[in-house]
Structure formats: C-alpha cells, structure tokens
C-alpha atoms as a PDB file:
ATOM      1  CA  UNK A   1       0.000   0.000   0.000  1.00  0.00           C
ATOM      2  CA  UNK A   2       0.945   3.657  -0.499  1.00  0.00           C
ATOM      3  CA  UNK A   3       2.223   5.426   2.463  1.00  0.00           C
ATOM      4  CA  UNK A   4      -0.126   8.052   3.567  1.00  0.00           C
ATOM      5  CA  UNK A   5      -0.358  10.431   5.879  1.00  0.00           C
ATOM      6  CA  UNK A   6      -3.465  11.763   7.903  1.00  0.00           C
ATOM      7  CA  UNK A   7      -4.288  14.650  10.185  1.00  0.00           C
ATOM      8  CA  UNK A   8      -7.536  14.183  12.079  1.00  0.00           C
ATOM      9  CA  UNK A   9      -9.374  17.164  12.573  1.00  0.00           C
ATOM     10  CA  UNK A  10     -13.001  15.410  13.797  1.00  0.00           C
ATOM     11  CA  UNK A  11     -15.268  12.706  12.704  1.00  0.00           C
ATOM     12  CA  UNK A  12     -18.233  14.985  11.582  1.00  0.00           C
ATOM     13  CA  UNK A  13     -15.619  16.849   9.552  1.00  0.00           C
ATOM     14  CA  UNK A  14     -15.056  16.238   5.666  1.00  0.00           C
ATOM     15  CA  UNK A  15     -12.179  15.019   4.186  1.00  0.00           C
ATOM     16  CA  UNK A  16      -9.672  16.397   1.905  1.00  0.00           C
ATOM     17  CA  UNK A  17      -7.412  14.187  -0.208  1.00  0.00           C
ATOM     18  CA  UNK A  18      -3.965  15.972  -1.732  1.00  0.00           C
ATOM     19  CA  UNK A  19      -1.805  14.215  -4.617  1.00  0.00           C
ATOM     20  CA  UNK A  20       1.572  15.703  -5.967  1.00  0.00           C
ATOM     21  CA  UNK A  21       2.642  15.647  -9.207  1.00  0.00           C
ATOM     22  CA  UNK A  22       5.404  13.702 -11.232  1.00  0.00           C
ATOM     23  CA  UNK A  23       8.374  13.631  -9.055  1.00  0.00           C
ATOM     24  CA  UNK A  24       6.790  15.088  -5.930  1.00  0.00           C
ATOM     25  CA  UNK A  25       5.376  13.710  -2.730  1.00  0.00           C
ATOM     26  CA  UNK A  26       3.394  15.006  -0.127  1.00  0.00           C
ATOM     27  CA  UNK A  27       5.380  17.501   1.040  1.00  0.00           C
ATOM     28  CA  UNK A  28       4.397  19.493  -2.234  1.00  0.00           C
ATOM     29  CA  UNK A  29       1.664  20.580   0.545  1.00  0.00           C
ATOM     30  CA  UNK A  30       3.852  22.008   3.155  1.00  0.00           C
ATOM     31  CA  UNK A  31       2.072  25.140   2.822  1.00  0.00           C
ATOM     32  CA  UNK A  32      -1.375  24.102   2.880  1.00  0.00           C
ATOM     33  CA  UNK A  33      -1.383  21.500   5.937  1.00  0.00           C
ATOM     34  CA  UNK A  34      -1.563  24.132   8.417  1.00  0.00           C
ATOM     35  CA  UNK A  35      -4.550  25.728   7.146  1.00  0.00           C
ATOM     36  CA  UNK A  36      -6.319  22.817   5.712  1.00  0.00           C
ATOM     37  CA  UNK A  37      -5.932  20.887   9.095  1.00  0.00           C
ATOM     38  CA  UNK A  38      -8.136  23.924  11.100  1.00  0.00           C
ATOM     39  CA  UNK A  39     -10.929  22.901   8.639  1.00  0.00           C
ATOM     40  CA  UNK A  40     -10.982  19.685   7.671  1.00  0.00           C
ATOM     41  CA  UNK A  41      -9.340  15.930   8.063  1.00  0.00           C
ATOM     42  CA  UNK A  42      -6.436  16.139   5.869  1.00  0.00           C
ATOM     43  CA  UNK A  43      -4.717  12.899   3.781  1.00  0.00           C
ATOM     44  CA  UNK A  44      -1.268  12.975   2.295  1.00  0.00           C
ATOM     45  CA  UNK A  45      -0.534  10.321  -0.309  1.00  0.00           C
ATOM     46  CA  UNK A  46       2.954   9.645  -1.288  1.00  0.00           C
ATOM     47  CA  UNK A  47       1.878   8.276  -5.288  1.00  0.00           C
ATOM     48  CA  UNK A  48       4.093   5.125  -6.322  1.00  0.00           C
ATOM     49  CA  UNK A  49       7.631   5.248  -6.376  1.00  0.00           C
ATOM     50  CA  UNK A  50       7.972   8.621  -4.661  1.00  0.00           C
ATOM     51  CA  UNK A  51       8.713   9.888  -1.551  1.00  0.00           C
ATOM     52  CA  UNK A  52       8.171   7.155   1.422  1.00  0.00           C
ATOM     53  CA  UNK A  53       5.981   4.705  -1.164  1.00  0.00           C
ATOM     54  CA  UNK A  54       9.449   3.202  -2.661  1.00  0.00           C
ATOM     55  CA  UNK A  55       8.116   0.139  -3.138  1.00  0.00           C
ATOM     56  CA  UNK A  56       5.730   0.153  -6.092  1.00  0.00           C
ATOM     57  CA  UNK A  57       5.011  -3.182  -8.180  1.00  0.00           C
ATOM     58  CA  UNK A  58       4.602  -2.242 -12.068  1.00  0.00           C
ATOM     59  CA  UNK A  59       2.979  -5.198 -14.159  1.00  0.00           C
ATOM     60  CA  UNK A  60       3.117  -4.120 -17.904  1.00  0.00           C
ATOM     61  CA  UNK A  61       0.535  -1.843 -19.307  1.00  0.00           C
ATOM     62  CA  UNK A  62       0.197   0.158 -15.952  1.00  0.00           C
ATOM     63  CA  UNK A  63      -1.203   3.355 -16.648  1.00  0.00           C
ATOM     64  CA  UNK A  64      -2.702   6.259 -14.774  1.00  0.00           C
ATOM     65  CA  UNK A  65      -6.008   3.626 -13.954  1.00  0.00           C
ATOM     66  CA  UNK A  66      -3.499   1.455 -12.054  1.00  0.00           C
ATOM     67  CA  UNK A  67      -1.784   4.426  -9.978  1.00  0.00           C
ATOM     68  CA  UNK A  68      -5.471   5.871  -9.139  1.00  0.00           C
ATOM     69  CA  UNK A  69      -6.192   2.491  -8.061  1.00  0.00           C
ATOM     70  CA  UNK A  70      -3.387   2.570  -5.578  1.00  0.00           C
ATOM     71  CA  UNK A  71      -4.977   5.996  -3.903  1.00  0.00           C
ATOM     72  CA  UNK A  72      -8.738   4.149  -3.940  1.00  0.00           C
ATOM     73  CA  UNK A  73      -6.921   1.039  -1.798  1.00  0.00           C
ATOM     74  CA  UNK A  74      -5.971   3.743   0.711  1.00  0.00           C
ATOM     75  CA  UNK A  75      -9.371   5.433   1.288  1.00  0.00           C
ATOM     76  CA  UNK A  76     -10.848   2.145   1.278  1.00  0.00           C
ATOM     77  CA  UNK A  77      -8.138   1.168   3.913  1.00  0.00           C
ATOM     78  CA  UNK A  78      -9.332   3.810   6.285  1.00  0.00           C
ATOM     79  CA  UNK A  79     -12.984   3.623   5.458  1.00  0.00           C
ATOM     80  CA  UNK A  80     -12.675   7.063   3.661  1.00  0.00           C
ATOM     81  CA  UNK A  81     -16.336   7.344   1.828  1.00  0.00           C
ATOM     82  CA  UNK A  82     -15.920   9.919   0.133  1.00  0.00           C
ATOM     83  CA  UNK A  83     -13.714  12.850  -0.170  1.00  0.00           C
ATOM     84  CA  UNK A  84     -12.396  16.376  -1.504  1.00  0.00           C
ATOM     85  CA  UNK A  85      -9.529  16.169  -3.747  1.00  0.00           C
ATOM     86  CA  UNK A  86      -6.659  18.785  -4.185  1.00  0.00           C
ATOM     87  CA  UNK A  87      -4.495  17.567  -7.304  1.00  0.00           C
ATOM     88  CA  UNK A  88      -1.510  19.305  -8.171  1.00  0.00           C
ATOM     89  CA  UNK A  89       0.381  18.975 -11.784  1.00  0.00           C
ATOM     90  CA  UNK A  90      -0.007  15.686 -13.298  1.00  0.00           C
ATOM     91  CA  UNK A  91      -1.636  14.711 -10.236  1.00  0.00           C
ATOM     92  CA  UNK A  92      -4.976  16.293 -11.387  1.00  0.00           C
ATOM     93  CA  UNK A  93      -4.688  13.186 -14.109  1.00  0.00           C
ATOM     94  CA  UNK A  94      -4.637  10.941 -11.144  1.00  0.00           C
ATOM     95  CA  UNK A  95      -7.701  13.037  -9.457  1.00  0.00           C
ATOM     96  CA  UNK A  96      -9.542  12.618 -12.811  1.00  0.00           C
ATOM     97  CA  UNK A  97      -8.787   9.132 -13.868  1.00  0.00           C
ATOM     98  CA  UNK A  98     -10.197   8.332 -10.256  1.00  0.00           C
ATOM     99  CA  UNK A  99     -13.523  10.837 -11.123  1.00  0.00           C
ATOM    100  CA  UNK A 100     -13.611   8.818 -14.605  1.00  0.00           C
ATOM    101  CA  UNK A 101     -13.929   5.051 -12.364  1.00  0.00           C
ATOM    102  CA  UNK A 102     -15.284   5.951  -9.246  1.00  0.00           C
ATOM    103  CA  UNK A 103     -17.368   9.467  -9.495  1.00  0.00           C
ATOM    104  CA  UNK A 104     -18.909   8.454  -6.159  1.00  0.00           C
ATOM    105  CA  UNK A 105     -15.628   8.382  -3.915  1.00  0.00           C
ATOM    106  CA  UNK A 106     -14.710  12.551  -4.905  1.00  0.00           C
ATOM    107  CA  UNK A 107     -17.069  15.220  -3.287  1.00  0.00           C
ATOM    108  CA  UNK A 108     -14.806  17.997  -5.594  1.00  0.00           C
ATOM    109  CA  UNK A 109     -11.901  18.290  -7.520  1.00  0.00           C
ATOM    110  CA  UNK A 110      -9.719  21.119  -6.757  1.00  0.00           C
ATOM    111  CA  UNK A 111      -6.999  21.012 -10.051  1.00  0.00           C
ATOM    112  CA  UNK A 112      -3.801  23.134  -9.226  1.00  0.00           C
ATOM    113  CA  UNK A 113      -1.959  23.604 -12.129  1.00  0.00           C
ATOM    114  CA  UNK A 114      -3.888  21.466 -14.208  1.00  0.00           C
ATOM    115  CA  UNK A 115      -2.744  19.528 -17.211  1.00  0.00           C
ATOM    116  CA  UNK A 116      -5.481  18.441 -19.301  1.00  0.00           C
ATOM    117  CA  UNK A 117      -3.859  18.879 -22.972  1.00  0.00           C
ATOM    118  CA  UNK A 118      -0.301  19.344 -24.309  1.00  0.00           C
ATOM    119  CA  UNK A 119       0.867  21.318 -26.767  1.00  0.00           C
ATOM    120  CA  UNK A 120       3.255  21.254 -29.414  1.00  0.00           C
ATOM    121  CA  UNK A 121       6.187  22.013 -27.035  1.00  0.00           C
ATOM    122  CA  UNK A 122       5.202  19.631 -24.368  1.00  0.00           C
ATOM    123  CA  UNK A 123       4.508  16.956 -26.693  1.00  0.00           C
ATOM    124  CA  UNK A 124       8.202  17.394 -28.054  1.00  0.00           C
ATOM    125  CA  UNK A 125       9.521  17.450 -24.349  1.00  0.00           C
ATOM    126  CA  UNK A 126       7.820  14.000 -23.557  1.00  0.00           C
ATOM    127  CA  UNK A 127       9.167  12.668 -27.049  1.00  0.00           C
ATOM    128  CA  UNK A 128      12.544  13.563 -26.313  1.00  0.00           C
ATOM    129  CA  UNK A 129      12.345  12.316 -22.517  1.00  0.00           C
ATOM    130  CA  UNK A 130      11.073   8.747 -23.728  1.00  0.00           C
ATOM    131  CA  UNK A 131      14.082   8.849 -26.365  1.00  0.00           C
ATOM    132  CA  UNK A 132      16.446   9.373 -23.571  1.00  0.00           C
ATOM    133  CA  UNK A 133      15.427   8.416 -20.970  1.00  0.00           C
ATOM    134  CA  UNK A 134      17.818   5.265 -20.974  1.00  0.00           C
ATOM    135  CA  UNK A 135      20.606   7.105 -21.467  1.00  0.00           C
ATOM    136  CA  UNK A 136      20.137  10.027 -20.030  1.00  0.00           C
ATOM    137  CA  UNK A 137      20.331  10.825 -15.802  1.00  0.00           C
ATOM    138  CA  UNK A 138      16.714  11.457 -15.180  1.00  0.00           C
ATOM    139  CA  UNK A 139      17.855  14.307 -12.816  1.00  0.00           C
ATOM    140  CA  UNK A 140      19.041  15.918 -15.780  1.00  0.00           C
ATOM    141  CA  UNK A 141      15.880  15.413 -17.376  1.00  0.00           C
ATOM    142  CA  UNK A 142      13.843  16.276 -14.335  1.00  0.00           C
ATOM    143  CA  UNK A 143      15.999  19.474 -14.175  1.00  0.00           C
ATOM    144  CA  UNK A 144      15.310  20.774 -17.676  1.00  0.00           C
ATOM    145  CA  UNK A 145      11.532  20.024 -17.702  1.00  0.00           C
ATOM    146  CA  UNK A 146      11.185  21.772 -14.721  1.00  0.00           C
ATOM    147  CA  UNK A 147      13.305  24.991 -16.120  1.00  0.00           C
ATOM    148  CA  UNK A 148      11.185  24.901 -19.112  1.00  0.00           C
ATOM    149  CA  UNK A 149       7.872  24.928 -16.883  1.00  0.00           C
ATOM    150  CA  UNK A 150       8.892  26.864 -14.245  1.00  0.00           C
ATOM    151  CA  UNK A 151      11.277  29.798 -16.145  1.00  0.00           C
ATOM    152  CA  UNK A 152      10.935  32.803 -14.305  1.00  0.00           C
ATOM    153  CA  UNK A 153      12.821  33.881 -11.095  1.00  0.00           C
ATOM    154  CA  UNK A 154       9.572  33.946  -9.013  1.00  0.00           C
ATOM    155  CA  UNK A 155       9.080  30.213  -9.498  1.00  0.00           C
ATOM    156  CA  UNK A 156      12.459  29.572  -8.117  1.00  0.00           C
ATOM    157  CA  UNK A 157      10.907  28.169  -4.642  1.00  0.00           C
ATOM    158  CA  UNK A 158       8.572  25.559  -6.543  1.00  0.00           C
ATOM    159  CA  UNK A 159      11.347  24.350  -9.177  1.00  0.00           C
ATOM    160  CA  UNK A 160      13.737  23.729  -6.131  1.00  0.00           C
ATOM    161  CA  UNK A 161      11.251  22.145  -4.589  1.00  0.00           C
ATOM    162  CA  UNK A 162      10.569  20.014  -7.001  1.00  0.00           C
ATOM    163  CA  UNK A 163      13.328  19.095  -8.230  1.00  0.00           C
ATOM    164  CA  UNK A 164      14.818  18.460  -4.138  1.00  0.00           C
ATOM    165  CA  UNK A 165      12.024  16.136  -4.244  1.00  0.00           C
ATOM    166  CA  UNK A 166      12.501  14.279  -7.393  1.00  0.00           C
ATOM    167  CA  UNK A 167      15.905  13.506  -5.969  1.00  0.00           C
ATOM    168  CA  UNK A 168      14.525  10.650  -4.124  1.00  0.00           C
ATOM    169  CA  UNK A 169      13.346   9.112  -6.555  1.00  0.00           C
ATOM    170  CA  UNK A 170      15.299   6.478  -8.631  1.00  0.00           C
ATOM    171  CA  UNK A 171      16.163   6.386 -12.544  1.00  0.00           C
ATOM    172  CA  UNK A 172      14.105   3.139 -12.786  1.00  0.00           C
ATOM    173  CA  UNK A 173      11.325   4.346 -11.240  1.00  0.00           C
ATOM    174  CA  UNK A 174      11.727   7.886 -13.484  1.00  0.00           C
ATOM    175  CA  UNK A 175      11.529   5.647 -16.402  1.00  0.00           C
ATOM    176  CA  UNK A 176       7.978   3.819 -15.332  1.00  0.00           C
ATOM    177  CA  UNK A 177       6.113   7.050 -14.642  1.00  0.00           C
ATOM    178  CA  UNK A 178       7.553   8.646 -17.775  1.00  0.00           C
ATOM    179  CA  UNK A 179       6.715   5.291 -19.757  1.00  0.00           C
ATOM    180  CA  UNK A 180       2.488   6.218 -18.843  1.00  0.00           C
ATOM    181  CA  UNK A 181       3.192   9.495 -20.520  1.00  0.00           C
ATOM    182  CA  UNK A 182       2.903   7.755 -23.776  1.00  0.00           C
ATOM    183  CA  UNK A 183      -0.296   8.875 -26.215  1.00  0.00           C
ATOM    184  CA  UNK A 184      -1.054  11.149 -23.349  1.00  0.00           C
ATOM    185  CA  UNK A 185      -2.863  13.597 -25.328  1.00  0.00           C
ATOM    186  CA  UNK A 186      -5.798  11.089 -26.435  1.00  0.00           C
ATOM    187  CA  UNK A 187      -6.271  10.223 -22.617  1.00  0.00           C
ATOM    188  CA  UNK A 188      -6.271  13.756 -21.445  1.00  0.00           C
ATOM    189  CA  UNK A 189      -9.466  14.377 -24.362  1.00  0.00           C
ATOM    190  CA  UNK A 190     -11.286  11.315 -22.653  1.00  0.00           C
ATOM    191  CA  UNK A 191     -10.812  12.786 -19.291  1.00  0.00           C
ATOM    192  CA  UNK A 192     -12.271  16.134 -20.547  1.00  0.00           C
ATOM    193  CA  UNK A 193     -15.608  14.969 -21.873  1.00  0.00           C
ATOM    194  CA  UNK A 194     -17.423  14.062 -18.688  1.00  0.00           C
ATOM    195  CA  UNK A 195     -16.841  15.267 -14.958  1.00  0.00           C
ATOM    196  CA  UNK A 196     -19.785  13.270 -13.806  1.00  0.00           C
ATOM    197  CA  UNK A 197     -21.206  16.297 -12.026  1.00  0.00           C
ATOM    198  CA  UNK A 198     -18.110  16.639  -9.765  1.00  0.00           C
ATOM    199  CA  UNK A 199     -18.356  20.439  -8.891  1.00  0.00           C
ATOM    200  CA  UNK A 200     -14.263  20.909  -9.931  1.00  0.00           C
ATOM    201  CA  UNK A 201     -12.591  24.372  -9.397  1.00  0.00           C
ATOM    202  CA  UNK A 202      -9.489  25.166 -11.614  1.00  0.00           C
ATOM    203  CA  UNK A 203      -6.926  27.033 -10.101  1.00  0.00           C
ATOM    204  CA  UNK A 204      -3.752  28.022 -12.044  1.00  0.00           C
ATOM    205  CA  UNK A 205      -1.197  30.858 -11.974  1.00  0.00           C
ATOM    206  CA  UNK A 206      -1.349  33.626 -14.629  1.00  0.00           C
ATOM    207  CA  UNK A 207       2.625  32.639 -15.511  1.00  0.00           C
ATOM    208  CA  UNK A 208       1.349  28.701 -16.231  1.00  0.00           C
ATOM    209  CA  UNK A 209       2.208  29.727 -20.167  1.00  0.00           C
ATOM    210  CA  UNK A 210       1.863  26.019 -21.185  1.00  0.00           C
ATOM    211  CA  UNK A 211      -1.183  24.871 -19.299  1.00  0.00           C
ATOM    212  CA  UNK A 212      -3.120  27.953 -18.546  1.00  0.00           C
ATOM    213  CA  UNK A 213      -4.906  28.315 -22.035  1.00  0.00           C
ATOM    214  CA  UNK A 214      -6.050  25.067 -22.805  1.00  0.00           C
ATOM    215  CA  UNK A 215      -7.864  25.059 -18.685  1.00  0.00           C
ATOM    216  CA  UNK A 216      -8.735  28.593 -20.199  1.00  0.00           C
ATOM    217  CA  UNK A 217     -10.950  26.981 -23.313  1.00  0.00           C
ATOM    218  CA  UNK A 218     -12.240  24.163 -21.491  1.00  0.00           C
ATOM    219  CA  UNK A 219     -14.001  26.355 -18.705  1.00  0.00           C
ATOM    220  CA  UNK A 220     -15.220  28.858 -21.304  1.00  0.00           C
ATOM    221  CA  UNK A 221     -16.979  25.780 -22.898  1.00  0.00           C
ATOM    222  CA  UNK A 222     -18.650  24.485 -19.926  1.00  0.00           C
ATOM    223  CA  UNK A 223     -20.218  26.561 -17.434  1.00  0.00           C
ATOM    224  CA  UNK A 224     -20.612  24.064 -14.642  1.00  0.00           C
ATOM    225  CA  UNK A 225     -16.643  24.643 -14.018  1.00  0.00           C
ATOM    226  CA  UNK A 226     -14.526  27.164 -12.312  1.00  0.00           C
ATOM    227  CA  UNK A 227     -11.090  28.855 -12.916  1.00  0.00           C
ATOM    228  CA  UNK A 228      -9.349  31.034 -10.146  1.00  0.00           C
ATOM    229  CA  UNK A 229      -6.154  32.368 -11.595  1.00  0.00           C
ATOM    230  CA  UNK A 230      -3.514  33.598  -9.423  1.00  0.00           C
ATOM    231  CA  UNK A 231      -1.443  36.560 -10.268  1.00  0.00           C
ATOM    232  CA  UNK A 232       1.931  36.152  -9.869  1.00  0.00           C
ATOM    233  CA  UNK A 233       2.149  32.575 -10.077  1.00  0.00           C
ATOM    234  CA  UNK A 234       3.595  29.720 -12.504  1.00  0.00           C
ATOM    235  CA  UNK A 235       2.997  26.405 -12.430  1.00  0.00           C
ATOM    236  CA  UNK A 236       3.073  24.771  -9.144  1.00  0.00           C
ATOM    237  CA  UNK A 237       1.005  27.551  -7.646  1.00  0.00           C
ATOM    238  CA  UNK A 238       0.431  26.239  -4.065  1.00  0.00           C
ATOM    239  CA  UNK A 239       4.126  27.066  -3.525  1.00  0.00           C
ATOM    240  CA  UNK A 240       3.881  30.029  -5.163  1.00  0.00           C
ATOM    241  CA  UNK A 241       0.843  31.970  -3.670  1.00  0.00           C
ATOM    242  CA  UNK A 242       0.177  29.519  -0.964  1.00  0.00           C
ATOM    243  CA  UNK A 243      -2.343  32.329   0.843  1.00  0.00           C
ATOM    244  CA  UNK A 244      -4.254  32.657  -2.213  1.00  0.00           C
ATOM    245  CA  UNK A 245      -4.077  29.158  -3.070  1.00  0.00           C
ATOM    246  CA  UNK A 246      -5.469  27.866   0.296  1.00  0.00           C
ATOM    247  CA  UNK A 247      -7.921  30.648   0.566  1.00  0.00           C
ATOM    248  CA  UNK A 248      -9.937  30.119  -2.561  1.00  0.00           C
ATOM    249  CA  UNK A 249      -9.493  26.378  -2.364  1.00  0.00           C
ATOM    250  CA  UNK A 250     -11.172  26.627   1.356  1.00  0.00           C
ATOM    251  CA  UNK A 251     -13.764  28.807   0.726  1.00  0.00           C
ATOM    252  CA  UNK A 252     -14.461  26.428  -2.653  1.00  0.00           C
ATOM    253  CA  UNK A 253     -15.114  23.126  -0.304  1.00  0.00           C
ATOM    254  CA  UNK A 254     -17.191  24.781   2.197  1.00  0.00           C
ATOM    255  CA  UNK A 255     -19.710  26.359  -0.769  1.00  0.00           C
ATOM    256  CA  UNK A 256     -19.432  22.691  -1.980  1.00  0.00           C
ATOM    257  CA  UNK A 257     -20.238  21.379   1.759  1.00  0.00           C
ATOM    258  CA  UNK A 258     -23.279  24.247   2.381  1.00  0.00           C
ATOM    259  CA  UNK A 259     -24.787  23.480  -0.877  1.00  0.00           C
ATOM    260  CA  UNK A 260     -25.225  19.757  -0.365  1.00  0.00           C
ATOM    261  CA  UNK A 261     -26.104  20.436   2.666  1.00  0.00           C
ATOM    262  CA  UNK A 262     -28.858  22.204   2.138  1.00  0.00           C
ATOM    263  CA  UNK A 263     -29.529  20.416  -1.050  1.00  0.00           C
ATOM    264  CA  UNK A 264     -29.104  23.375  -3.127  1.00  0.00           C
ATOM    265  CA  UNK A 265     -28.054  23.466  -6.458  1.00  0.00           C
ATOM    266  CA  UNK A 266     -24.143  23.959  -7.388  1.00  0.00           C
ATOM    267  CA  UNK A 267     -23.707  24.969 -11.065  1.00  0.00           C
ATOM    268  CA  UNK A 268     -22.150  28.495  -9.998  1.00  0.00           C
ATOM    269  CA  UNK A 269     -19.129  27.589  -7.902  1.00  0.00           C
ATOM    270  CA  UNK A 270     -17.496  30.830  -7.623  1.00  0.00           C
END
C-alpha cells in the first residue's frame, strides 16, 4: 500500500485528499497542511515510487487507472467514503482518472496547475524524454523540464522544490512514470468529456504559459466549471501563492459542503 499520511481534525468533519505531481510527494503541501488541518481531516498520499511509497510493483501496461487504483486502496483502507480532492500537476490526471472510475468516492476536484492537454512544445519534451530516458540521468531530465515549466525567477521556490524532491526518486522508477506518458494527449481528451457532475474548481497561476490556455478553453466551454487564476504565479502555484491558493481552495469546499447540505443546487461555484 501507499504510504499516507493523515491529520484528524473530527469525525463529523469532511475530508480532503492531496496528490503531488510527477516527481513530488506530499510535502508538495507544506504550505497548505496548516490551514487545511483547522478545517478539515487532511490525507497525504505519497503516489508510487515517490517519496516514502518506494516500493511500487509495475505489471506491464500500468497506466494512470493502475496508480489511481493505488490511492482508492488507501481510502478504502481507512474507510474514507468519500472525499475532496486537491491535485496538483499531473496529479490532477490521477484526481480525474479516479472521477472517470469511481465518481462516487470525490465530493470535488480542486486542479492546481492542471494539465489536461499538451501542446506542441510539451509533446516534443515528452518525445525527447522517452528517447532518452535510458541514457540520459533522469535528474538531468527532471531538471530541464522543470526549467522549461517553471522559467521565471519567481518560481524559483517551486522548481527547487521540485526538483529536491525528485531527488529521491530512482532512474528506474523515473523511467515507469515517464513510460504512462505515452499517447497522453488522447487520454487527457477522454478525461475532458465528462466530470460526472463533480463540482471541480481550476486554479492556475497567470505565468502557467503552457497549461493555462487550454484550462482557459475548457471552462469557457462548460459553465458548470470554475477557474481562479492567481497573479503572480507559474505552475506549481500552491508554492507560489500559498495564501491565495489555500484561501480560494477553502472557501471552494465549504460552498461545496453548504450546498449539499442544504440540497441546493451547485452549477455556480465561484
């Protein structure tokens, strides 16, 4: 099983689920325990191969199905029903593979830094990573991706971070999560066309140049989803704006909580 970690807050009080991104763990969320913990019952899941879960069994074909599957044996572990989800990266691919199989286990989806198409650079990135990725140190690799993604000098905290973390991670490991990045783009459309009336909020920093404008489209084309964009902020905007970050990803859950509470509709989000 993964390794997780909880903070109990009380047993009346919802849940609310955080997965990193590639080359992450948990502590991507070192600046949104504190507040999320006053509000809620927080879980931390270290995704295969990263951080504390080092010992992840690949069969051949895994994909992102597989690794949601891993985070659906840990709420069913701890008799977690349901719960809010906070995805950051290509985490919010794990959040939505999960909404795609088991709709009923996510009370939101709150999509930091969302990836949900790639472009003509990213594509060329993830070619280029899969052609070297035998030869080539995946620090290196990790390194340059998150240069590209992450250019300016106000991202400097979240690329160190990132790439700190993705240091404890191993080059065979690298190579299996890279490996599911194959034909991405035709998964990403399927996980577009249905969100199974998930209320999801995106939130994504106004510097996010190569994820920002396809989130941008998608919202503009359906009006049961949100976008919160944070000024001064790239990709891995939790790190970045952390305040503004927690704030609007609080106040989201708790419209989410009063509405179905009161069995009110929840169409407008924002």
């Amino acid at each position: 099983m993964l390794y997780y970690r909880e903070y109990l807050n009380s047993d009346v009080k919802p849940w609310v689920t955080f997965i990193h991104g590639a080359g992450g763990n948990s502590n991507t969320f070192f600046k949104q325990i504190k507040d999320f913990r006053k509000h809620f019952n927080v879980l931390l899941i270290d995704l295969r191969g990263h951080g504390k879960s080092k010992k992840s069994h690949w069969q051949k074909g895994d994909s992102f199905v597989q690794i949601s599957d891993d985070v659906i044996e840990v709420l069913d572990h701890l008799n977690i029903k349901e719960t809010h989800f906070v995805g950051i990266s290509l985490g919010t691919i794990v959040v939505q593979t999960m909404a795609q199989k088991h709709p009923e286990r996510i009370s939101s989806m709150i999509l930091g830094g969302a990836i949900i198409k790639l472009d003509i650079r990213t594509n060329f990135l993830i070619t280029m990573g899969n052609l070297g990725k035998h030869i080539i140190p995946y620090m290196w690799l990790y390194r340059l991706f998150a240069w590209i993604i992450m250019p300016r000098a106000s991202h400097s905290e979240s690329r160190n971070a990132f790439v700190d973390q993705a240091k404890k991670m191993c080059q065979k490991e690298f190579i299996k999560w890279f490996s599911v990045t194959r034909a991405l783009n035709p998964f990403l459309s399927k996980l577009q066309r249905d969100f199974f009336n998930i209320p999801t909020l995106f939130v994504m920093g106004k510097e996010d140049y190569l994820f920002l404008p396809p989130v941008e489209e998608l919202v503009g084309q359906n009006d049961q989803l949100a976008l919160e964009c944070i000024e001064n902020s790239g990709h891995v905007c939790n790190i970045d704006q952390p305040e503004k970050f927690n704030t609007t990803s609080i106040n989201f859950i708790y419209q989410i909580d009063y509405h179905k509470t009161n069995n009110l509709a929840t169409s407008n989000y924002i």
